[in-house]
Protein backbone atom coordinates (compact mmCIF):
# COMPACT_ATOMS: atom_id res chain seq x y z
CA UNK A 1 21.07 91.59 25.21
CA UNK A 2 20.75 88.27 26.11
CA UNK A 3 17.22 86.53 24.74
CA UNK A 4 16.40 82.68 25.87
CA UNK A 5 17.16 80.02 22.97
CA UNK A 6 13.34 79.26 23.34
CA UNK A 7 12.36 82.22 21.78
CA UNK A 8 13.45 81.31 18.13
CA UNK A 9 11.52 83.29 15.51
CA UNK A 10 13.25 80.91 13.35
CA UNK A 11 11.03 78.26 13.94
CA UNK A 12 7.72 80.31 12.52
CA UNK A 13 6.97 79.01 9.12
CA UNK A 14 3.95 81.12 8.99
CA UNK A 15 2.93 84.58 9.85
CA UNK A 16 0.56 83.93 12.66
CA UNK A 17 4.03 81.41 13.97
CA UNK A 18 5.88 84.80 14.01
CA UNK A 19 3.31 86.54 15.66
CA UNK A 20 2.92 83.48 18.52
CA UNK A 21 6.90 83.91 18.91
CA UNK A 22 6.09 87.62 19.31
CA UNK A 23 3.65 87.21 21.91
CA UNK A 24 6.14 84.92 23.75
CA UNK A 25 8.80 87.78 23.36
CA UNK A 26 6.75 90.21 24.68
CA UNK A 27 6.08 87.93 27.60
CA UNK A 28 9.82 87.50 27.79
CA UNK A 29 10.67 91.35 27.94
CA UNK A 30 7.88 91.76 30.98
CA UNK A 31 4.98 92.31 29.34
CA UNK A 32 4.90 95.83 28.54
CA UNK A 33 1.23 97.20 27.68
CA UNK A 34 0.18 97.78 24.60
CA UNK A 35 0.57 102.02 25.61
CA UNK A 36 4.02 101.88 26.73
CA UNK A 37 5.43 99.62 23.22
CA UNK A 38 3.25 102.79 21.18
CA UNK A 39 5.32 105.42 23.33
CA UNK A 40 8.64 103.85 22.72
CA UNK A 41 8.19 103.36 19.06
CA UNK A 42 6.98 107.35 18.98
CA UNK A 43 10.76 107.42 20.57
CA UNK A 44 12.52 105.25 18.38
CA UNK A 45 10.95 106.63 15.16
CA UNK A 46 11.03 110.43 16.69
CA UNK A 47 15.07 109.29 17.08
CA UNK A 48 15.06 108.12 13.42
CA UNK A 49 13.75 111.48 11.90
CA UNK A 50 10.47 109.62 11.11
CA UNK A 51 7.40 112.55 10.48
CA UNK A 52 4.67 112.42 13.01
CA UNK A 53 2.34 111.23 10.52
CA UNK A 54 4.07 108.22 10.62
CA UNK A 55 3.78 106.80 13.96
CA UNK A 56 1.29 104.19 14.43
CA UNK A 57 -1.78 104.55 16.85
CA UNK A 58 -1.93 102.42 19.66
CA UNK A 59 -4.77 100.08 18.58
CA UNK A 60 -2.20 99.76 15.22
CA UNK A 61 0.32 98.02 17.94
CA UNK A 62 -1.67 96.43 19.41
CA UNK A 63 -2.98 94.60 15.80
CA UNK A 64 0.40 93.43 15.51
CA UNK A 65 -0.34 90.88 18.03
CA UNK A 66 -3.35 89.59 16.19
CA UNK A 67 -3.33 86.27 14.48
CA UNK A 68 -5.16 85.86 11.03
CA UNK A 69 -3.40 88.88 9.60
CA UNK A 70 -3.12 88.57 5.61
CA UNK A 71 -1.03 92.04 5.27
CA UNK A 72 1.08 92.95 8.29
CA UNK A 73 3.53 95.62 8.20
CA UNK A 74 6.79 94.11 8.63
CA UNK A 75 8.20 97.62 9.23
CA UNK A 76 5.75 98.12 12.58
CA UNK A 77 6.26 94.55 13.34
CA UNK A 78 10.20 95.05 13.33
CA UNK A 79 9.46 98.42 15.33
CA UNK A 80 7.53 95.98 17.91
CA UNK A 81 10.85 93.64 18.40
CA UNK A 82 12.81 96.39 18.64
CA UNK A 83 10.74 98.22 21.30
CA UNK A 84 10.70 94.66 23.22
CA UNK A 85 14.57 93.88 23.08
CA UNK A 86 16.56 97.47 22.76
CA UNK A 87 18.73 98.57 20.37
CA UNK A 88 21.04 94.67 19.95
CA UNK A 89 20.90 94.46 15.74
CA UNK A 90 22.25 90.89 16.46
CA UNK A 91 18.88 89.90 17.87
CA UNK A 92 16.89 92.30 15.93
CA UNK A 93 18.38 91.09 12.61
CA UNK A 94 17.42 87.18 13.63
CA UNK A 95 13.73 88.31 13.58
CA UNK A 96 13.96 90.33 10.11
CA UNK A 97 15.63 87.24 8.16
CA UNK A 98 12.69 84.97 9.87
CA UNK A 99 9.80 88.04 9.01
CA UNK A 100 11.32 87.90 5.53
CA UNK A 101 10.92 84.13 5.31
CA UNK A 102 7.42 83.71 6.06
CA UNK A 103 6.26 86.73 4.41
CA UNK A 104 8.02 84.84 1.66
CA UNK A 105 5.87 82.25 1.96
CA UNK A 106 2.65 84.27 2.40
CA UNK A 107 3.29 85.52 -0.78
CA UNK A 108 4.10 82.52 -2.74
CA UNK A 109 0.81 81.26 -1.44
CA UNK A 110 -0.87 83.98 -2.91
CA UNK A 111 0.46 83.20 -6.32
CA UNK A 112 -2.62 81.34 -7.39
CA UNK A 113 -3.61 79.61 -10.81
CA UNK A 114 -7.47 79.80 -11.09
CA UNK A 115 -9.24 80.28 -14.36
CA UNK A 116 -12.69 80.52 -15.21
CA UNK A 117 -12.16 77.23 -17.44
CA UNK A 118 -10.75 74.15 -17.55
CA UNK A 119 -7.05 73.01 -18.60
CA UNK A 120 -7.36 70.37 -21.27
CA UNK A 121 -7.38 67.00 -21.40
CA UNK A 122 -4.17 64.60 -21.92
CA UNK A 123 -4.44 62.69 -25.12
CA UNK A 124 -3.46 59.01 -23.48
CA UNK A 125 -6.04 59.00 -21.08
CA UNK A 126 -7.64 55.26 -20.95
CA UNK A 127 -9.97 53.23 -19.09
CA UNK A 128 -11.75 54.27 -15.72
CA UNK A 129 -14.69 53.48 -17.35
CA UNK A 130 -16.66 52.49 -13.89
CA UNK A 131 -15.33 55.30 -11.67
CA UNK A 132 -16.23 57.85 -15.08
CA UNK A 133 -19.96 56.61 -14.66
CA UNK A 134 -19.83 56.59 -10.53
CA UNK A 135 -18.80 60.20 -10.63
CA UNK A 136 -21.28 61.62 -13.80
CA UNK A 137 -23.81 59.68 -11.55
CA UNK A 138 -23.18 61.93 -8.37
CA UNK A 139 -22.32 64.83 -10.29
CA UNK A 140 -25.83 65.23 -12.48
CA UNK A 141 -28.44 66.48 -10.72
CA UNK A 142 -30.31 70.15 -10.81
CA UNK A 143 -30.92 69.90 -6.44
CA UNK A 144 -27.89 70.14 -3.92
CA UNK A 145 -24.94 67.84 -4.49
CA UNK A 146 -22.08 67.60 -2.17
CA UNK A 147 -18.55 68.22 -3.05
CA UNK A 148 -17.50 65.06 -5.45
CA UNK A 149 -13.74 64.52 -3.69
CA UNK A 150 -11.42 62.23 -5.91
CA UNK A 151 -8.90 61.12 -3.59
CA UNK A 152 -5.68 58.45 -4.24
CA UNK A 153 -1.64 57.96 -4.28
CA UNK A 154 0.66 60.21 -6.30
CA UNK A 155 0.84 59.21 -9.64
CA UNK A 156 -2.44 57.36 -9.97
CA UNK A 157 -4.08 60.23 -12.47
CA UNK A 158 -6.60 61.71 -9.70
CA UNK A 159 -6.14 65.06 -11.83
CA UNK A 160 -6.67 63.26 -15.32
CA UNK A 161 -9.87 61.56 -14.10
CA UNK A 162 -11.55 64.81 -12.68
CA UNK A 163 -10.88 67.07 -15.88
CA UNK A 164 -11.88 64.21 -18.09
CA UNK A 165 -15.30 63.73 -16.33
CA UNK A 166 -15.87 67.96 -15.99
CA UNK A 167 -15.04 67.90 -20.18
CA UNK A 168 -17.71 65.05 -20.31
CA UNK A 169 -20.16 66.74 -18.59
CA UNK A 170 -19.49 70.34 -20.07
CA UNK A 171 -20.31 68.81 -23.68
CA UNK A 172 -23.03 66.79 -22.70
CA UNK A 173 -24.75 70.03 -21.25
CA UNK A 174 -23.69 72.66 -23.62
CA UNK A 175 -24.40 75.82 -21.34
CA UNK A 176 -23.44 78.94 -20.29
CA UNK A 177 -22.89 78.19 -16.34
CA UNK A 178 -20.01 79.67 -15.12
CA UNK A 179 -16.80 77.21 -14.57
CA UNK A 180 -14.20 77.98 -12.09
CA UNK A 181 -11.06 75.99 -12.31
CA UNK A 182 -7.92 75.80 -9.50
CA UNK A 183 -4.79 74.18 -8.82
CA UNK A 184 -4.23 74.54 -4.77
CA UNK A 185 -1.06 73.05 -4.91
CA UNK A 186 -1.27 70.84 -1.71
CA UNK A 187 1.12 68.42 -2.78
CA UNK A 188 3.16 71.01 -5.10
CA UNK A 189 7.27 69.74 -4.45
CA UNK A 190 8.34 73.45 -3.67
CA UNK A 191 6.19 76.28 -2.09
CA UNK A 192 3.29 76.44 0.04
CA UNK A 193 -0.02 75.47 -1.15
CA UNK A 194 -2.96 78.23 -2.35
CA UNK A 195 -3.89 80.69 0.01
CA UNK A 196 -7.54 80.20 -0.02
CA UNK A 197 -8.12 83.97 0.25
CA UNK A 198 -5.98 84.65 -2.44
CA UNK A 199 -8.54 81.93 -4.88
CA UNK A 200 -11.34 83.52 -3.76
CA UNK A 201 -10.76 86.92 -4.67
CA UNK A 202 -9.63 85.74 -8.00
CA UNK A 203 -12.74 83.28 -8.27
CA UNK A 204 -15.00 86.61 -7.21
CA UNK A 205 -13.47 88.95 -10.00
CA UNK A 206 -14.06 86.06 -12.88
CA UNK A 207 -17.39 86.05 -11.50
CA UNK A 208 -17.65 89.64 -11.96
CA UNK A 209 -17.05 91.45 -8.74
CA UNK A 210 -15.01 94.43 -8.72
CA UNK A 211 -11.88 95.32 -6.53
CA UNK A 212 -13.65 97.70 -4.55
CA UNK A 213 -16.69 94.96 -3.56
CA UNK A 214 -13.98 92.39 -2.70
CA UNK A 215 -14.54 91.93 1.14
CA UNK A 216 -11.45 91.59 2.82
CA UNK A 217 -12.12 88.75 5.41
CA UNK A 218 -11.86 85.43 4.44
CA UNK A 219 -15.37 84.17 5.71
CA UNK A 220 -17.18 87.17 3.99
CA UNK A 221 -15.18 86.18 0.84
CA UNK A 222 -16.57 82.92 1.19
CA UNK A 223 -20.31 83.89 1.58
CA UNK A 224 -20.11 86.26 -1.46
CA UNK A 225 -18.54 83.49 -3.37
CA UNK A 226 -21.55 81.35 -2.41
CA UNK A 227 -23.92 83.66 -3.37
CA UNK A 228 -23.14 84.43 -6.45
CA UNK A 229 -23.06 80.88 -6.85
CA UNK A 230 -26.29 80.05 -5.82
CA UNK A 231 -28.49 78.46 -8.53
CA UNK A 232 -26.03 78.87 -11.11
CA UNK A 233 -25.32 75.39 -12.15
CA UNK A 234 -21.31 76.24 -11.87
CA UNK A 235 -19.10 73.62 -12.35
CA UNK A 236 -15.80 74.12 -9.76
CA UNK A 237 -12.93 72.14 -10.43
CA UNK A 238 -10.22 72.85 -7.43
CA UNK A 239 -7.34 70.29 -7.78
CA UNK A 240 -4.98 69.05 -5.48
CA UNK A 241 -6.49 70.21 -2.23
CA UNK A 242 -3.75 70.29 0.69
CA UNK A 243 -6.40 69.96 3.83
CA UNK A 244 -9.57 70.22 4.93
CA UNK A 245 -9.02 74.01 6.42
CA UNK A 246 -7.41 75.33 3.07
CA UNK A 247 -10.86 73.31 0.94
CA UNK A 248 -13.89 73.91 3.23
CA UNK A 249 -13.73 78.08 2.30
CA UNK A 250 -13.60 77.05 -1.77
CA UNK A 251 -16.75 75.07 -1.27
CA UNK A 252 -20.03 76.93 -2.36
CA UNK A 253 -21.88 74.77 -0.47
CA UNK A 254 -24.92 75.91 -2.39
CA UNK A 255 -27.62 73.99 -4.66
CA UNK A 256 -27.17 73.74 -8.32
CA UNK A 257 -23.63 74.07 -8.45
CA UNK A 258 -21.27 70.83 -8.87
CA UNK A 259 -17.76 70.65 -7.19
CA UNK A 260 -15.02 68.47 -7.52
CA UNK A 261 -12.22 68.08 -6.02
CA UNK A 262 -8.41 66.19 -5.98
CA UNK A 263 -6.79 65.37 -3.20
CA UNK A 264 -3.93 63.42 -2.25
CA UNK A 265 -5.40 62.59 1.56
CA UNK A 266 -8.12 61.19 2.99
CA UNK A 267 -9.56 64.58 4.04
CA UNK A 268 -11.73 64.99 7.08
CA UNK A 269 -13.86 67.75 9.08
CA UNK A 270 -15.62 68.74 5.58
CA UNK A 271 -19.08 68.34 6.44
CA UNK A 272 -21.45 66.36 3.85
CA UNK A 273 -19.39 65.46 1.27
CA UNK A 274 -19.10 62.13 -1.49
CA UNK A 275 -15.87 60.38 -1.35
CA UNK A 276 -14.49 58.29 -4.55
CA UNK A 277 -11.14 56.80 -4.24
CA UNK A 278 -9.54 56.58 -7.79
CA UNK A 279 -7.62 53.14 -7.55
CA UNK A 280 -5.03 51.85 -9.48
CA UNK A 281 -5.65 50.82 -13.55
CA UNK A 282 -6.87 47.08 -14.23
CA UNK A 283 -4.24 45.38 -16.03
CA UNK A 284 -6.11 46.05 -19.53
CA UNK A 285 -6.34 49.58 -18.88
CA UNK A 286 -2.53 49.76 -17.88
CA UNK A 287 -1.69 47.42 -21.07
CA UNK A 288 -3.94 49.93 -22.94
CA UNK A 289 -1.68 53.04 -21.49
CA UNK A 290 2.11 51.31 -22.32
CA UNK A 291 0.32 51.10 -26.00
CA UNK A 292 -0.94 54.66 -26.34
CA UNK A 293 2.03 55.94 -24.93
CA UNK A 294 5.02 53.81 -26.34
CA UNK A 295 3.11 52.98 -29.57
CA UNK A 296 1.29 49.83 -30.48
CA UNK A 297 4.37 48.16 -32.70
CA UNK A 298 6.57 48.68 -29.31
CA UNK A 299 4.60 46.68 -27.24
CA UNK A 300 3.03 43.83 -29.55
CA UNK A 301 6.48 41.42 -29.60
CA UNK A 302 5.90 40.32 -25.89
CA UNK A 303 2.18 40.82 -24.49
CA UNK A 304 2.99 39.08 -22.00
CA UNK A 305 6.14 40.96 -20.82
CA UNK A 306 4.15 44.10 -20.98
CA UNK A 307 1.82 42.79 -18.25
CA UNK A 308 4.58 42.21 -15.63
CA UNK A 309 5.87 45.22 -16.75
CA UNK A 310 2.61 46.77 -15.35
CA UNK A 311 2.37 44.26 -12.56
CA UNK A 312 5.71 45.52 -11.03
CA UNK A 313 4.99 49.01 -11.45
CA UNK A 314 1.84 48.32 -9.82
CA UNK A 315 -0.08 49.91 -12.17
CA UNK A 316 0.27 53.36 -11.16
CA UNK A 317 -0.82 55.38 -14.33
CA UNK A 318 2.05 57.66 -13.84
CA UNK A 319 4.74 55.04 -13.49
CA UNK A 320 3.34 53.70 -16.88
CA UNK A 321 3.52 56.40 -18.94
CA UNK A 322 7.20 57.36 -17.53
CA UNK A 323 8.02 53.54 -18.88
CA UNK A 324 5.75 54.04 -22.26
CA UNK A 325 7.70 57.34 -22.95
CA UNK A 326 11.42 55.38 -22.31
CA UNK A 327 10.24 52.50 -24.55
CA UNK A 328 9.38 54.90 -27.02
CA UNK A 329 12.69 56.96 -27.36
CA UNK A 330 14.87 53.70 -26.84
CA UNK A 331 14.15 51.52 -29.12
CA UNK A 332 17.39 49.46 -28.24
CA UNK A 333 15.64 48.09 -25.06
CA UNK A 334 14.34 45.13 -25.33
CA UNK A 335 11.28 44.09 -23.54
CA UNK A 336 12.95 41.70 -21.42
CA UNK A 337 15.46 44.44 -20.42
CA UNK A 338 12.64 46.04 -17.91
CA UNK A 339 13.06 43.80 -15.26
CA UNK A 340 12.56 45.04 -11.64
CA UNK A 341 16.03 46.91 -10.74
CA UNK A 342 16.07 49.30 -14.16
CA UNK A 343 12.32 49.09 -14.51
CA UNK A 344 11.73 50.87 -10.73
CA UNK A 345 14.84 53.27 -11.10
CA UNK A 346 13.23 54.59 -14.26
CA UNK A 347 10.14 55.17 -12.99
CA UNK A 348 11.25 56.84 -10.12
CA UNK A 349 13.80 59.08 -11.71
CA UNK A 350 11.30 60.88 -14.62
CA UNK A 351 8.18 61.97 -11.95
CA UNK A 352 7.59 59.12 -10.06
CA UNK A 353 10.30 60.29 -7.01
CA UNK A 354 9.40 63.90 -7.05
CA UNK A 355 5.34 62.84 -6.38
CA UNK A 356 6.35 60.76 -3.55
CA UNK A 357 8.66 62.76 -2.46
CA UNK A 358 6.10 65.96 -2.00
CA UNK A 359 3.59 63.33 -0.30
CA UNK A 360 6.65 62.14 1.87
CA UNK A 361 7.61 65.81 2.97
CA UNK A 362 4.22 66.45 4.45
CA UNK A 363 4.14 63.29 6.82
CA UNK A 364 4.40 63.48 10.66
CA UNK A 365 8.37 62.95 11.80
CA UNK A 366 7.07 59.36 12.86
CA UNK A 367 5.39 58.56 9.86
CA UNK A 368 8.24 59.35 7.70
CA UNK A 369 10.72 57.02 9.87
CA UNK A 370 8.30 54.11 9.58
CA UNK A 371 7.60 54.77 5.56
CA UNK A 372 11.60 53.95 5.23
CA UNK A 373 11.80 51.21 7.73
CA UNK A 374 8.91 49.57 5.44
CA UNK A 375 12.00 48.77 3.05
CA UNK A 376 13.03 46.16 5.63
CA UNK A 377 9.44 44.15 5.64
CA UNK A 378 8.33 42.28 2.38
CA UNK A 379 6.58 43.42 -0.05
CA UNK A 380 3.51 41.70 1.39
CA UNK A 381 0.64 42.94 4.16
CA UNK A 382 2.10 43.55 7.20
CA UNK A 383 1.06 43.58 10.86
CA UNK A 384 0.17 46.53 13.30
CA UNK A 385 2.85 44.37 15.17
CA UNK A 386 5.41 44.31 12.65
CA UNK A 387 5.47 48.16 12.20
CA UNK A 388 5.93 48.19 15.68
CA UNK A 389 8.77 45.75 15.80
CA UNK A 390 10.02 48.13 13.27
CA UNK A 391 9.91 51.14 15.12
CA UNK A 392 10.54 49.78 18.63
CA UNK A 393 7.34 51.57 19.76
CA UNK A 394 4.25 50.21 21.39
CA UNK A 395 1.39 49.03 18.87
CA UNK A 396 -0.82 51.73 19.43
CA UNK A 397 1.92 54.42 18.04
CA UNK A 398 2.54 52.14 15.38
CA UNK A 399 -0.94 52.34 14.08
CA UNK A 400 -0.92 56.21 14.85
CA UNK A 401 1.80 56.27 11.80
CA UNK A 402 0.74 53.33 9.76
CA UNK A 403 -2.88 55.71 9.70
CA UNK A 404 -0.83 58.45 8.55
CA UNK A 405 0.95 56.59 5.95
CA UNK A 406 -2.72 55.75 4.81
CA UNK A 407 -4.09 59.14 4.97
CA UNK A 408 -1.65 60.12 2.70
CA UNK A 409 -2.17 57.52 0.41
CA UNK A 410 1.13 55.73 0.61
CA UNK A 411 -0.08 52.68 1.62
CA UNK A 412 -3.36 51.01 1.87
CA UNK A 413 -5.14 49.11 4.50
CA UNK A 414 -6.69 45.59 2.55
CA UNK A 415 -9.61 44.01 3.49
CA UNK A 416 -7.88 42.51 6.35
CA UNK A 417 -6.84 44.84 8.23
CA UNK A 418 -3.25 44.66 7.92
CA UNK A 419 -1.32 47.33 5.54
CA UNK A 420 0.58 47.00 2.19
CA UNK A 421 2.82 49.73 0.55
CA UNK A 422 2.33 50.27 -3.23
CA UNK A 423 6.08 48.91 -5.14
CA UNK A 424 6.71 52.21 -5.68
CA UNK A 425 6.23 53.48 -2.49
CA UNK A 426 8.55 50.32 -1.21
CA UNK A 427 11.18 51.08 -3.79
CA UNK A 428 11.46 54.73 -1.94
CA UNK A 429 11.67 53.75 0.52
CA UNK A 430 14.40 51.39 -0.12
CA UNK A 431 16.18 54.56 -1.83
CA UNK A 432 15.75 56.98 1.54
CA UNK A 433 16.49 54.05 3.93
CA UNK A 434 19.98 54.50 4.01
CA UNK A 435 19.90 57.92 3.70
CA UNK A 436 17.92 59.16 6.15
CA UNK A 437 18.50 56.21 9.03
CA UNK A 438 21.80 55.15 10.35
CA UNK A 439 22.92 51.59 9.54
CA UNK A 440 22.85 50.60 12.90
CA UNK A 441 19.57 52.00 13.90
CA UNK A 442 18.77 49.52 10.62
CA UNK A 443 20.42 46.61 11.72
CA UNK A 444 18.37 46.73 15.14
CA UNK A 445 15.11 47.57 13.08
CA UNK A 446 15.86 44.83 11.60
CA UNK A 447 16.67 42.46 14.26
CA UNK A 448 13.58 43.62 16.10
CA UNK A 449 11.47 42.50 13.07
CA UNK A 450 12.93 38.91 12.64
CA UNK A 451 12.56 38.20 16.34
CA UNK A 452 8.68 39.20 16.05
CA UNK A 453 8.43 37.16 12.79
CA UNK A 454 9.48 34.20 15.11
CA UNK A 455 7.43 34.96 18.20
CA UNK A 456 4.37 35.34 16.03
CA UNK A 457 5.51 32.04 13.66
CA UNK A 458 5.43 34.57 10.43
CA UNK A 459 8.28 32.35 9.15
CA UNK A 460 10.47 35.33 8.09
CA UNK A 461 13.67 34.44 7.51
CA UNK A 462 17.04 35.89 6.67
CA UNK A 463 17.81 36.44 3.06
CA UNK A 464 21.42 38.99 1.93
CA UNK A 465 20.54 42.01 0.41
CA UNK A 466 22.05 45.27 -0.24
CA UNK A 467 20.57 48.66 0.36
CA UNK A 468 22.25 52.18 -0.85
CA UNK A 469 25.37 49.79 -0.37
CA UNK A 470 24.92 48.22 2.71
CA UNK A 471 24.69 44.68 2.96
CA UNK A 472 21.93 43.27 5.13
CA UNK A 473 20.52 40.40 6.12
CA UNK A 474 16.77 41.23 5.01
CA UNK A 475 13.55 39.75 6.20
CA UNK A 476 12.01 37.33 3.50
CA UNK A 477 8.84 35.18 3.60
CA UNK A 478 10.15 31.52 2.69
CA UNK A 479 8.72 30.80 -1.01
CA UNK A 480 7.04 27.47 -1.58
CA UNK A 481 8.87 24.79 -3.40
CA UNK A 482 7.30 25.70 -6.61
CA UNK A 483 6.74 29.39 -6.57
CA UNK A 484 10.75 30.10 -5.85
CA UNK A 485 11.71 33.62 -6.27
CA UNK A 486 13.61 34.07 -9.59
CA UNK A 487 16.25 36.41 -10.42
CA UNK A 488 15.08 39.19 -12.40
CA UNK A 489 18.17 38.85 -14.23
CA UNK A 490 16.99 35.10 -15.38
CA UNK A 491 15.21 36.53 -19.21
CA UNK A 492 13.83 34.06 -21.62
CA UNK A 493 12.33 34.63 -24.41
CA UNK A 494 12.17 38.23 -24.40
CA UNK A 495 9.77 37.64 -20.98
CA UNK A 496 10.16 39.82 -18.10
CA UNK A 497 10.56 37.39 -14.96
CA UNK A 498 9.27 38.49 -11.37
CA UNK A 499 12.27 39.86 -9.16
């Protein structure tokens, strides 16, 4: 039998997907009612030797064209396709290996780590002194207070700072209110994130519910979870939230209970809640991290090397402690043998890649093109109109993705109003540019960008480079006579110079 190309259960990356490509086969195969599919399954399974007591009801079929199902029978579903489409096991075996996928997935997202306490602390946490007080602040009161949601860039210790303040606060207060504790994996590099259904039932039985008394529906679930909640004084930790729709069930939304929360993006459509970006370290606090982690004696020689060591990794918490732990097992390395080129690719290749990465896969298609073509633009603030050049789209889709990019944390919008990546974020870039984008689409990303540089008198001008082995000319700002750049192979003294 011969089924369209549009109808690809392929495509469905979630069960209620696979059910919206069933509806459009059933549309496909004339739209049978929901009677006739029940009679010809009662055929099919009568064929098959299947006992009477077996065969589905009608309102059972019908169900299987319901979205919002948590447990569908793949076996009726399978019965449904094959009712639709005949007896072809070519087609019929497309839509098993796709059922098998995202019921694959519907179970990995039930795997959920929730614990009715909290993980401990790392030992080399430092600093964050003013964004410690700012949360306590907004976390200690008796009356309502809204969800406390810590949000930042991979790698900047979002997870660190929210266990370290819930520690704080649990010893200051010394009681016996219940603490809830889970990691939604919204950023996790493989698998989906927590199926909020599947934290709430295991919230509900740490708060004492039984099986039985477990509602099934996902919005009951939620209002028992908030009652027995309710006046508690709980402390919820849920970290590394994916979205809005996956958080907003997990909040109690009750007085005298405290939530925070970690999330990667800016997260909207949550109601009344308290927002606290968690920026990068100060450059005492990042000194302070390269000393805890690589050991004070490692980093005395060359204070000042250490600090552009922590100005090129921009301070990212994680990036630091990836460069602490390297100092520390290789004591051969000089100071002055971090310089930009090894110092990035070492970051990048123990954590720093794999956090991006997971932040990366979750962008819009467009979003994704224009974080790589950001390897082309200096490291400086750039333009709505220079992503555009970029892209070779009109400004408005520009800032459509450059908002995305910002969302996600990848880059940040400065005071005014024009965008800078992180260094890390640019040296990804760099590393997918040539990867994922042809060299010619590069060259006229490129070319695009130079010619608006000189239409808006930016001054960029042409400068060799070469990218994953291709040789370009890239976009530089000219440096003034006495700030020229310096070759980060140029060491003196032990001193880390500025690539």
């Amino acid at each position: 039998m011969f089924v369209p190309q549009v109808l690809d259960p392929g495509k469905a990356r979630t069960i209620d997907e696979f059910i919206a490509e069933l509806r459009l086969l059933k549309a496909w195969a004339g739209n049978p009612s929901i009677t006739e599919l029940t009679r010809r399954i009662h055929r099919d399974w009568q064929r098959a030797g299947r006992p009477r007591g077996e065969w589905p009801a009608r309102s059972t079929v019908g169900n299987c064209f319901q979205v919002g199902r948590r447990r569908p029978n793949a076996d009726l579903l399978l019965a449904v396709v094959q009712a639709l489409v005949g007896t072809d096991e070519g087609v019929i075996s497309g839509w098993r290996q796709s059922l098998r996928a995202v019921l694959g997935e519907a179970e990995a997202a039930a795997q959920v780590s929730a614990y009715d306490r909290l993980p401990t602390r790392l030992p080399a946490f430092v600093g964050r002194t003013g964004p410690i007080a700012e949360a306590e602040s907004l976390l200690a009161s008796d009356r309502y207070v809204p969800p406390l949601i810590l949000e930042g860039m991979a790698g900047v210790g979002k997870t660190s700072l929210a266990l370290h303040v819930a520690h704080r606060l649990l010893a200051v207060e010394r009681t016996q209110a219940p603490v809830l504790f889970a990691n939604l994996r919204g950023s996790a590099p493989q698998g989906p994130p927590a199926d909020p259904a599947a934290v709430l039932e295991t919230f509900l039985r740490l708060l004492g519910t039984t099986g039985d008394r477990i509602p099934y529906d996902l919005d009951a679930r939620a209002a028992l979870y908030g009652q027995l909640l309710a006046g508690t004084g709980a402390l919820i930790v849920l970290d590394d939230a994916a979205d809005a729709e996956q958080l907003q069930p997990l909040l109690p939304g009750t007085a005298g209970c405290r939530t925070l929360v970690t999330s990667r993006r800016a997260l909207t459509g949550l109601g009344e809640v308290t927002r606290l970006p968690v920026p990068m370290l100060d450059p005492d606090d990042s000194h302070a991290l390269l000393r805890a982690t690589a050991g004070a004696e490692r980093v005395a020689p060359d204070l000042p090397a250490v600090h552009q060591i922590a100005d090129l990794l921009g301070h990212l918490p994680l990036a630091l402690s990836v460069i602490g732990r390297h100092m520390r097992d290789h004591p051969a390395w000089a100071l002055g043998d971090y310089y930009r080129e090894p110092l990035l690719t070492l970051a990048l290749e123990d954590g720093v890649r794999t956090a991006l990465a997971a932040s990366d896969a979750r962008l819009p298609k467009g979003a994704r093109r224009l974080l790589r073509l950001l390897a082309l633009h200096p490291l400086e603030e750039m333009e709505v109109a220079s992503a555009a050049a970029l892209l070779g789209e009109p400004p408005a889709v520009a800032l459509h993705h450059l908002s995305a990019l910002t969302t996600a944390h990848l880059i940040e919008r400065t005071a005014s109003g024009r965008f800078r990546p992180h260094p890390l974020t640019h040296a990804y870039a760099e590393e997918r540019l040539c990867i994922d984008e042809p060299a010619t689409r590069i060259r006229q990303a490129l070319g695009r960008l130079l010619e608006n540089g000189r239409h808006r008198g930016a001054g960029l001008r042409r400068e060799p480079r070469t990218i994953g082995g291709l040789r370009l000319p890239m976009a530089r700002q000219p440096a003034d006579a006495d700030q020229q750049p310096r070759s980060p192979q140029h060491l003196h003294a032990g001193r880390v110079l500025a690539a």
